[in-house]
C-alpha atoms as a PDB file:
ATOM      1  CA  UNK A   1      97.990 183.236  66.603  1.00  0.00           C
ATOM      2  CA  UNK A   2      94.821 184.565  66.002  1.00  0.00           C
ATOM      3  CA  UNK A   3      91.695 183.757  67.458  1.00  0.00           C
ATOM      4  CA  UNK A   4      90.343 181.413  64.185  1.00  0.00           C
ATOM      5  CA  UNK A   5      94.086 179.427  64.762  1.00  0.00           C
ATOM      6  CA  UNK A   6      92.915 178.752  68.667  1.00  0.00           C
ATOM      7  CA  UNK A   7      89.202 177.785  67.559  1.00  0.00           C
ATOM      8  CA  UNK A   8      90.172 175.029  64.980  1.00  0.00           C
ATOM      9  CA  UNK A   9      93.167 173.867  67.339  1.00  0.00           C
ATOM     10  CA  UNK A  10      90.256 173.712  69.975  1.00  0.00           C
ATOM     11  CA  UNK A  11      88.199 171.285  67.543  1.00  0.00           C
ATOM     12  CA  UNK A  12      91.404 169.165  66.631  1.00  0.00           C
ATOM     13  CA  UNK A  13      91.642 168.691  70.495  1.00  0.00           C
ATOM     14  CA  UNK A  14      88.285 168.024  70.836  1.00  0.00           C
ATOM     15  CA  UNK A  15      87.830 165.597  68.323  1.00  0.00           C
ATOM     16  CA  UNK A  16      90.588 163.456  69.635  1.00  0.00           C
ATOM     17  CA  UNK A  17      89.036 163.512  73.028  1.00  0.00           C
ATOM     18  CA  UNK A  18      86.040 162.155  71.865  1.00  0.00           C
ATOM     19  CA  UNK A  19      88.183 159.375  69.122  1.00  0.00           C
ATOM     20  CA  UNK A  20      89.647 158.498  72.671  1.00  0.00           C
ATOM     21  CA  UNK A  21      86.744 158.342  74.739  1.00  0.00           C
ATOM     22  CA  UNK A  22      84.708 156.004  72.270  1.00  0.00           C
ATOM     23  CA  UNK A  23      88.149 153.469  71.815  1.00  0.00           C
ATOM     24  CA  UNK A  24      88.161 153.168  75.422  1.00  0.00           C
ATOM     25  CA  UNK A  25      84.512 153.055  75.522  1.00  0.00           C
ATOM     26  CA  UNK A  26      85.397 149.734  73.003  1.00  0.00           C
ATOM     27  CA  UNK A  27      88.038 147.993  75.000  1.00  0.00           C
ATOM     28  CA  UNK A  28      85.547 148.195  78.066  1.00  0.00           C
ATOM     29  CA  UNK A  29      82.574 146.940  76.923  1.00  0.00           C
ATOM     30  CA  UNK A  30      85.250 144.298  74.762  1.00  0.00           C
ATOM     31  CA  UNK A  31      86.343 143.149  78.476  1.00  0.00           C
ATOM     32  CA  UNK A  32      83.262 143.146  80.191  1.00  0.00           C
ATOM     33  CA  UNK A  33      81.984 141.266  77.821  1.00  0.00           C
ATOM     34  CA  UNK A  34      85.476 138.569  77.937  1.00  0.00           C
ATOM     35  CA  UNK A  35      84.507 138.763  81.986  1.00  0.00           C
ATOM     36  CA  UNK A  36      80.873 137.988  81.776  1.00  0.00           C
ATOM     37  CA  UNK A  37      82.030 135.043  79.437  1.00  0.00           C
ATOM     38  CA  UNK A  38      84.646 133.786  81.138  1.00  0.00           C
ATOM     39  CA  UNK A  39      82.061 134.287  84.568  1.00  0.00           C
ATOM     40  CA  UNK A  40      79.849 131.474  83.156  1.00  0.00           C
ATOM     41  CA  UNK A  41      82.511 129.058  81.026  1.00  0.00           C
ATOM     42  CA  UNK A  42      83.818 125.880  82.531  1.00  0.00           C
ATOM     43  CA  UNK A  43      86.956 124.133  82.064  1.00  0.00           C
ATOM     44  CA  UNK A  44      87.818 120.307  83.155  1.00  0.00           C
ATOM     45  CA  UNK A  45      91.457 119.520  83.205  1.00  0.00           C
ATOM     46  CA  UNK A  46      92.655 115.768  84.432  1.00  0.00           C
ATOM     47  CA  UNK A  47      95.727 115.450  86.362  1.00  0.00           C
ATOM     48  CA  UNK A  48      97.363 112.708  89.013  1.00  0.00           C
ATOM     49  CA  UNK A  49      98.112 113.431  92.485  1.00  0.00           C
ATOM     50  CA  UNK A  50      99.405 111.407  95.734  1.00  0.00           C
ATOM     51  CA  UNK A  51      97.423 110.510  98.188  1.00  0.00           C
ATOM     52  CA  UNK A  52      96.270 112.237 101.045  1.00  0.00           C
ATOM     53  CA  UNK A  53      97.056 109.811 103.108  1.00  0.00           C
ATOM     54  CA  UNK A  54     100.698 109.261 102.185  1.00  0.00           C
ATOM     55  CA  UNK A  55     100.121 105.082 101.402  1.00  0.00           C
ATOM     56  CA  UNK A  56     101.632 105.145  98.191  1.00  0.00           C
ATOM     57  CA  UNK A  57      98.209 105.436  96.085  1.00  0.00           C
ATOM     58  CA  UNK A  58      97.950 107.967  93.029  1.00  0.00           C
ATOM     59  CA  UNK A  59      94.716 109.338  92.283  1.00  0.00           C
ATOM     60  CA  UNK A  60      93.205 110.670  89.255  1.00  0.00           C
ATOM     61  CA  UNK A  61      91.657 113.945  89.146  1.00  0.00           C
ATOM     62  CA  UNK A  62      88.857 115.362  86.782  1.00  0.00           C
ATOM     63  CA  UNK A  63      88.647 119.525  87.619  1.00  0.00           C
ATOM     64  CA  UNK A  64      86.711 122.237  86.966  1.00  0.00           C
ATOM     65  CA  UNK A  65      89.232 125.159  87.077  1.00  0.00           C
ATOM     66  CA  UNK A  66      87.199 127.336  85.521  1.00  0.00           C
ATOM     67  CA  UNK A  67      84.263 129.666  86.434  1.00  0.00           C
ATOM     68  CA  UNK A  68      81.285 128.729  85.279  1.00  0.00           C
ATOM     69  CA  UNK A  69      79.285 125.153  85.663  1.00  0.00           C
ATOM     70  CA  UNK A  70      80.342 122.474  83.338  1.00  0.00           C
ATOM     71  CA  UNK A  71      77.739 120.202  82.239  1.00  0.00           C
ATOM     72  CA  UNK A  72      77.613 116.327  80.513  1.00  0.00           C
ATOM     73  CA  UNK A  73      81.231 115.737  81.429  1.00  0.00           C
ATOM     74  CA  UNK A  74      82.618 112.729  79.728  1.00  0.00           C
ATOM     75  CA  UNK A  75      86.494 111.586  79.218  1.00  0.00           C
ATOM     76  CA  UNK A  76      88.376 109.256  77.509  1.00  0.00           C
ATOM     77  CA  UNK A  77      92.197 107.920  78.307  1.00  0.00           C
ATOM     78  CA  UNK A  78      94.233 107.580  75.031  1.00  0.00           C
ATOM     79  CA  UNK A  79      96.579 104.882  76.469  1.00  0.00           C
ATOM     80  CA  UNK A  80      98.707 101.430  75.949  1.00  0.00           C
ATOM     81  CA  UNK A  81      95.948  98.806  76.862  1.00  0.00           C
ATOM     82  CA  UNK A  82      98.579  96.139  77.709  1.00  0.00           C
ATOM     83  CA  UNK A  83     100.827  98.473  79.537  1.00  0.00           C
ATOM     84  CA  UNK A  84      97.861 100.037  81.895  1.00  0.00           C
ATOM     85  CA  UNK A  85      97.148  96.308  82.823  1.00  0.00           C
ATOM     86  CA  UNK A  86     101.108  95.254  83.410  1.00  0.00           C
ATOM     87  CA  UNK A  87     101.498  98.314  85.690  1.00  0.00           C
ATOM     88  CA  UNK A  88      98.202  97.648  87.249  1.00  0.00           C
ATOM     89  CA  UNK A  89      96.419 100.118  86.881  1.00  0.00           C
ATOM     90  CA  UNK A  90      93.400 100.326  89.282  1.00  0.00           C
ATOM     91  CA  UNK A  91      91.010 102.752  86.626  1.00  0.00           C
ATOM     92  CA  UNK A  92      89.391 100.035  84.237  1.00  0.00           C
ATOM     93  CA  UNK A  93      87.401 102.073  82.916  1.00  0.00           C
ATOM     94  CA  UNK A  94      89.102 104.225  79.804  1.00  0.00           C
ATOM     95  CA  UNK A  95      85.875 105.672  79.056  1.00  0.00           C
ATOM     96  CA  UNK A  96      83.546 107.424  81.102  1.00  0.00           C
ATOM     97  CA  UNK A  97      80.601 104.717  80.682  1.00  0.00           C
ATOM     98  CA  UNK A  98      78.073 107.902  81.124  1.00  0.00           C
ATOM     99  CA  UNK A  99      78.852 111.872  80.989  1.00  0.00           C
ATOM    100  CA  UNK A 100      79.005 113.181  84.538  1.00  0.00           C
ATOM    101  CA  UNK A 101      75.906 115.278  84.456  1.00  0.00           C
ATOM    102  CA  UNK A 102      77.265 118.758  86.269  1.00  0.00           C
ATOM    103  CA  UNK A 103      80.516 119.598  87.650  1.00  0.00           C
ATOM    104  CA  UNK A 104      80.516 123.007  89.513  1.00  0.00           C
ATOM    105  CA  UNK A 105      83.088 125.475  89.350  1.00  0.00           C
ATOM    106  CA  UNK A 106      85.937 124.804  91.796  1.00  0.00           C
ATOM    107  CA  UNK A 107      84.691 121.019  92.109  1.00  0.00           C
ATOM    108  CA  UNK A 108      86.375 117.945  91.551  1.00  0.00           C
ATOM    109  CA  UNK A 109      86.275 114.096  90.792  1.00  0.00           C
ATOM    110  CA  UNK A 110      88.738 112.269  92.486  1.00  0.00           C
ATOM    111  CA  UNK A 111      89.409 108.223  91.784  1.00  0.00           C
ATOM    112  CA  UNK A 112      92.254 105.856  92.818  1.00  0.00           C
ATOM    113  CA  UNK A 113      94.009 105.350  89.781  1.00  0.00           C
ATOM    114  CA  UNK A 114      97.159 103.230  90.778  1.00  0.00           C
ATOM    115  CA  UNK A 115      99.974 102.241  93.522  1.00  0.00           C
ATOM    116  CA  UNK A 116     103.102 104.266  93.225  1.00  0.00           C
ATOM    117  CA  UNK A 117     105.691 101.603  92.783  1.00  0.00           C
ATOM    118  CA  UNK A 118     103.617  99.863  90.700  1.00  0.00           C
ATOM    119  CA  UNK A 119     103.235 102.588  88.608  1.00  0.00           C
ATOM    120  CA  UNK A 120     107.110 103.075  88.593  1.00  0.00           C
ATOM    121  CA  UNK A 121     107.340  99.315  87.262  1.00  0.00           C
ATOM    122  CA  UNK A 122     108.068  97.658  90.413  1.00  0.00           C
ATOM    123  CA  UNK A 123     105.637  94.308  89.539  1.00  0.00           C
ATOM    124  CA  UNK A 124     106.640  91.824  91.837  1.00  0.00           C
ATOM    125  CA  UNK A 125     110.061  91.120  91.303  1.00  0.00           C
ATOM    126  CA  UNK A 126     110.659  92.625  88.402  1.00  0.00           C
ATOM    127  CA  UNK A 127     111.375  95.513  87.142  1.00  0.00           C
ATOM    128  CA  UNK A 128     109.123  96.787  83.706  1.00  0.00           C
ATOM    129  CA  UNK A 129     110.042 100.275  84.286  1.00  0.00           C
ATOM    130  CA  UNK A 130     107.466 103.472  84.537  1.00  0.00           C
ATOM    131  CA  UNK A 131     104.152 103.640  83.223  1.00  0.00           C
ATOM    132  CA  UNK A 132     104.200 105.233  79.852  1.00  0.00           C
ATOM    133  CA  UNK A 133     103.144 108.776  79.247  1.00  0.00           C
ATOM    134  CA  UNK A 134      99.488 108.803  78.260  1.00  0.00           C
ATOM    135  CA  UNK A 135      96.617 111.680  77.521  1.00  0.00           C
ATOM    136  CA  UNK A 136      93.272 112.366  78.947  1.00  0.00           C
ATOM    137  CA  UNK A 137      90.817 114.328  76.517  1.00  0.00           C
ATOM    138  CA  UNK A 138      87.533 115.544  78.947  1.00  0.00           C
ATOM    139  CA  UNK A 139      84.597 117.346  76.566  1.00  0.00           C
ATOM    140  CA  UNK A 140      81.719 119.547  78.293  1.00  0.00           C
ATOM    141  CA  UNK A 141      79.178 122.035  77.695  1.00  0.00           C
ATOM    142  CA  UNK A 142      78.598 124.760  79.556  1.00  0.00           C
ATOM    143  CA  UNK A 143      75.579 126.257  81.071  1.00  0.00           C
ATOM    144  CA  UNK A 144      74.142 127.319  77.637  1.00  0.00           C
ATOM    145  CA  UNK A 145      75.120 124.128  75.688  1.00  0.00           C
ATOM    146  CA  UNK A 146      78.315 125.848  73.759  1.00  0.00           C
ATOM    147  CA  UNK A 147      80.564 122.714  73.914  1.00  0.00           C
ATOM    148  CA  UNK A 148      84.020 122.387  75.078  1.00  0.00           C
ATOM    149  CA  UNK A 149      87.204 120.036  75.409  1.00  0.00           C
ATOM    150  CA  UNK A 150      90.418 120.120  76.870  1.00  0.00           C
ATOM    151  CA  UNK A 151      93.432 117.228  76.215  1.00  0.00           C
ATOM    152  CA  UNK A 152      96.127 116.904  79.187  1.00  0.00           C
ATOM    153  CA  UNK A 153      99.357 114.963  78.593  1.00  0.00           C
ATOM    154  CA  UNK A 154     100.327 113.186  82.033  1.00  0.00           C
ATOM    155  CA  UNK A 155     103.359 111.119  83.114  1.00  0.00           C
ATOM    156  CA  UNK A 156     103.597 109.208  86.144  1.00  0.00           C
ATOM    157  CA  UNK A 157     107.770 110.214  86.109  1.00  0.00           C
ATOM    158  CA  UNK A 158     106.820 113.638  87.123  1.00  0.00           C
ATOM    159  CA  UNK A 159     106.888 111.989  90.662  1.00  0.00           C
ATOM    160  CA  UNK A 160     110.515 110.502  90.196  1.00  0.00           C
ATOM    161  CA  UNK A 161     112.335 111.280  93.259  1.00  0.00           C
ATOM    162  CA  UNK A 162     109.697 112.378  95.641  1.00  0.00           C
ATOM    163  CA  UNK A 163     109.908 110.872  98.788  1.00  0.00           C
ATOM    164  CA  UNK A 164     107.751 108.093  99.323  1.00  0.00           C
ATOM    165  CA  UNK A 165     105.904 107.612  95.866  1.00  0.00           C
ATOM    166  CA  UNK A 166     107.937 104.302  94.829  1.00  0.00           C
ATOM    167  CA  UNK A 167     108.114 102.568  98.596  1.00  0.00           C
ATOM    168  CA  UNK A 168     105.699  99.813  99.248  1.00  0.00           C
ATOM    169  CA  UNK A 169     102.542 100.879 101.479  1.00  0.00           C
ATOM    170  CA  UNK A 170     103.277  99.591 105.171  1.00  0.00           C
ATOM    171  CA  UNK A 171      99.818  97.131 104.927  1.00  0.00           C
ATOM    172  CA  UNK A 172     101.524  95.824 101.815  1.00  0.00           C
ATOM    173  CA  UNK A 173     105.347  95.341 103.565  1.00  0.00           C
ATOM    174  CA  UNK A 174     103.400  93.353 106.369  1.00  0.00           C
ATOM    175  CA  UNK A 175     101.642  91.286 103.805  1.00  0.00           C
ATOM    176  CA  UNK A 176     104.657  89.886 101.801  1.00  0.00           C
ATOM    177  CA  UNK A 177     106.736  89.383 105.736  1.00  0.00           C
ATOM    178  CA  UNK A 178     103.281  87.791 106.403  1.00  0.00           C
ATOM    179  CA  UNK A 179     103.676  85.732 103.183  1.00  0.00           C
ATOM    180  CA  UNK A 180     107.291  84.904 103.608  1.00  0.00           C
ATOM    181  CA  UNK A 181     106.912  83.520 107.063  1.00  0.00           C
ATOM    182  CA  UNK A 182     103.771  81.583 106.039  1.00  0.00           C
ATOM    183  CA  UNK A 183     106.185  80.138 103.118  1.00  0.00           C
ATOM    184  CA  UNK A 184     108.598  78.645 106.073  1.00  0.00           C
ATOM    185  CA  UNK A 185     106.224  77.746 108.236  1.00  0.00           C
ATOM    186  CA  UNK A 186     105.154  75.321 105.657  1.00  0.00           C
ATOM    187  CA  UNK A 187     108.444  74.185 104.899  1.00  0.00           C
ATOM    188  CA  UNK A 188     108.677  73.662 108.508  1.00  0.00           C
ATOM    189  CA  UNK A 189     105.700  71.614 108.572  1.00  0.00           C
ATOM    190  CA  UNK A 190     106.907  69.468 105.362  1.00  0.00           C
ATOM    191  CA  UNK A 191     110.000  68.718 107.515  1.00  0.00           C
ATOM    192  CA  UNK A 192     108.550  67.934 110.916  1.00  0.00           C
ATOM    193  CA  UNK A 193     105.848  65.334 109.539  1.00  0.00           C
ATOM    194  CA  UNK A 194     109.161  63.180 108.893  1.00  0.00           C
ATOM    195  CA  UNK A 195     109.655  63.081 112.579  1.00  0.00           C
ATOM    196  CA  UNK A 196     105.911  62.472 113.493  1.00  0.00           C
ATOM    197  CA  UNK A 197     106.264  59.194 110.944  1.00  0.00           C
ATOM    198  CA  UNK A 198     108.743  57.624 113.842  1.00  0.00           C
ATOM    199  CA  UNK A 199     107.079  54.833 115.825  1.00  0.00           C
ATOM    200  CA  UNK A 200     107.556  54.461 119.528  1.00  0.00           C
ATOM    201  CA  UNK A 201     109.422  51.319 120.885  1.00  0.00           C
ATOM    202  CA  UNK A 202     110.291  51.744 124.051  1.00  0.00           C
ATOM    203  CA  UNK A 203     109.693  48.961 126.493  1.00  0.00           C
ATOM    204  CA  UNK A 204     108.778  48.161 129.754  1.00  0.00           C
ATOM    205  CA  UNK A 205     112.350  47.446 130.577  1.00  0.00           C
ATOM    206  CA  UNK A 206     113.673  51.171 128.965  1.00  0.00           C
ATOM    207  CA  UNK A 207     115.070  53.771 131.447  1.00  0.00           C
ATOM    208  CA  UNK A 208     113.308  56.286 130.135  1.00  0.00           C
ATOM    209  CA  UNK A 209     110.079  55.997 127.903  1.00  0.00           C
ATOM    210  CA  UNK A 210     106.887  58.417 127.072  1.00  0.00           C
ATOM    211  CA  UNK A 211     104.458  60.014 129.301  1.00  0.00           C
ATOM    212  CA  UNK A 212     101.250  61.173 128.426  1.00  0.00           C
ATOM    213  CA  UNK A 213     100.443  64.787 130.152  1.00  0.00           C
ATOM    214  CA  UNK A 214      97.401  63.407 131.226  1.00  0.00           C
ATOM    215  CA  UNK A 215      99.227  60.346 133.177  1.00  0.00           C
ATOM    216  CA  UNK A 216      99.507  61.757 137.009  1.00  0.00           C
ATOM    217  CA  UNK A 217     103.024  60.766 138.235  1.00  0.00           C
ATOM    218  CA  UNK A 218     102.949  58.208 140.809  1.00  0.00           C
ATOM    219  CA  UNK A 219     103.601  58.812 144.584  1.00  0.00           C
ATOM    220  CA  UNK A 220     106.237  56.562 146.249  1.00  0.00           C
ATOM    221  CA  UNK A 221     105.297  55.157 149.551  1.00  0.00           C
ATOM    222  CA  UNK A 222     106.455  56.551 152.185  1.00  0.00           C
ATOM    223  CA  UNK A 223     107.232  54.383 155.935  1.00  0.00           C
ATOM    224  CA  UNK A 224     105.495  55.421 158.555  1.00  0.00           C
ATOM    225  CA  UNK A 225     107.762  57.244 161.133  1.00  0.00           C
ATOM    226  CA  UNK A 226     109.191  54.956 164.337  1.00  0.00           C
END
């Protein structure tokens, strides 16, 4: 090859270098820019989660998973009205009645949002069966006002089988024994004021009769030794 073949190979070389150089040049600004956004944008998810304390409570919590601040957080529960209140459900409130004004990343929210078993359908004695499956939309705005929102499906079953969600809190098991015994004791008491109706008619005469405890028993005498 001459020397004319090696220059213009040179340039074809060249030139794709420098095509190269400027689509990289692209993608990197293109991601600095994504990380700079995604540095100062929020996101709020809802989700439930046992309590700490292992009682049998579910709590409700509203998240910021993402990294930047969230601002004027407000939600709203898409649910059955009637079947929140037959599972008694603890969160009245469906709406937020005011946005929650900031929200920091890597902050949460948490609220006591039901008793497990109750949740499961245990309602008394009967048995309604689980809470159905409702949704939890959260909107936001981030530090600059661009708006967001985020919709989370949740169902209580995807606690089925864990260990201690559907058993009754101990406080609660001592409050129904508690109950129960108070319900014979007054059975009890309906049966014994039969007894106390009885009049007393023993005589003078009578072997044995009553003694009030306040009544000292009497001393025989005794003869003075010989």
């Amino acid at each position: 090859m001459d020397e004319n073949h090696w220059v213009a190979l040179a340039t074809v070389v060249s030139a794709c270098a420098t095509v190269a150089i400027a689509v990289l040049t692209i993608l990197l600004v293109c991601e600095n820019r994504k990380l700079r956004k995604a540095g100062k944008e929020p996101q709020v998810i809802a989700y439930l989660v046992p309590h700490l304390d292992g009682n049998g409570a579910v709590n409700i919590v509203f998240a910021n998973v993402g990294m930047g601040l969230a601002r004027d957080v407000a939600f709203r529960i898409d649910c059955d009205d009637e079947d929140f209140n037959s599972h008694h459900v603890l969160m009245h409130a469906r709406n937020s009645a005011a946005p929650i004004n900031t929200l920091p990343a890597g902050e949460k929210i948490v609220a006591l949002f039901g008793i497990g078993f109750e949740l499961f359908g245990s309602v008394g004695e009967d048995q309604i069966g689980p809470l159905k499956p409702f949704s939890v939309r959260i909107d936001f705005s981030d530090i600059d006002g661009k708006k967001g929102s985020t919709s989370t499906a949740i169902d209580i079953r995807q606690f089925e089988g864990l260990p201690g969600m559907m058993n009754k809190p101990a406080l609660r098991e001592i409050q129904d024994t508690l109950k129960s015994m108070n319900n014979r004791f007054e059975v009890l008491a309906r049966a014994s004021d039969k007894f106390v109706r009885f009049v007393d008619v023993t005589a003078l005469s009578d072997k044995v009769r009553q003694v009030r405890k306040s009544d000292r028993p009497k001393r025989s005498p005794r003869k003075a030794p010989q």
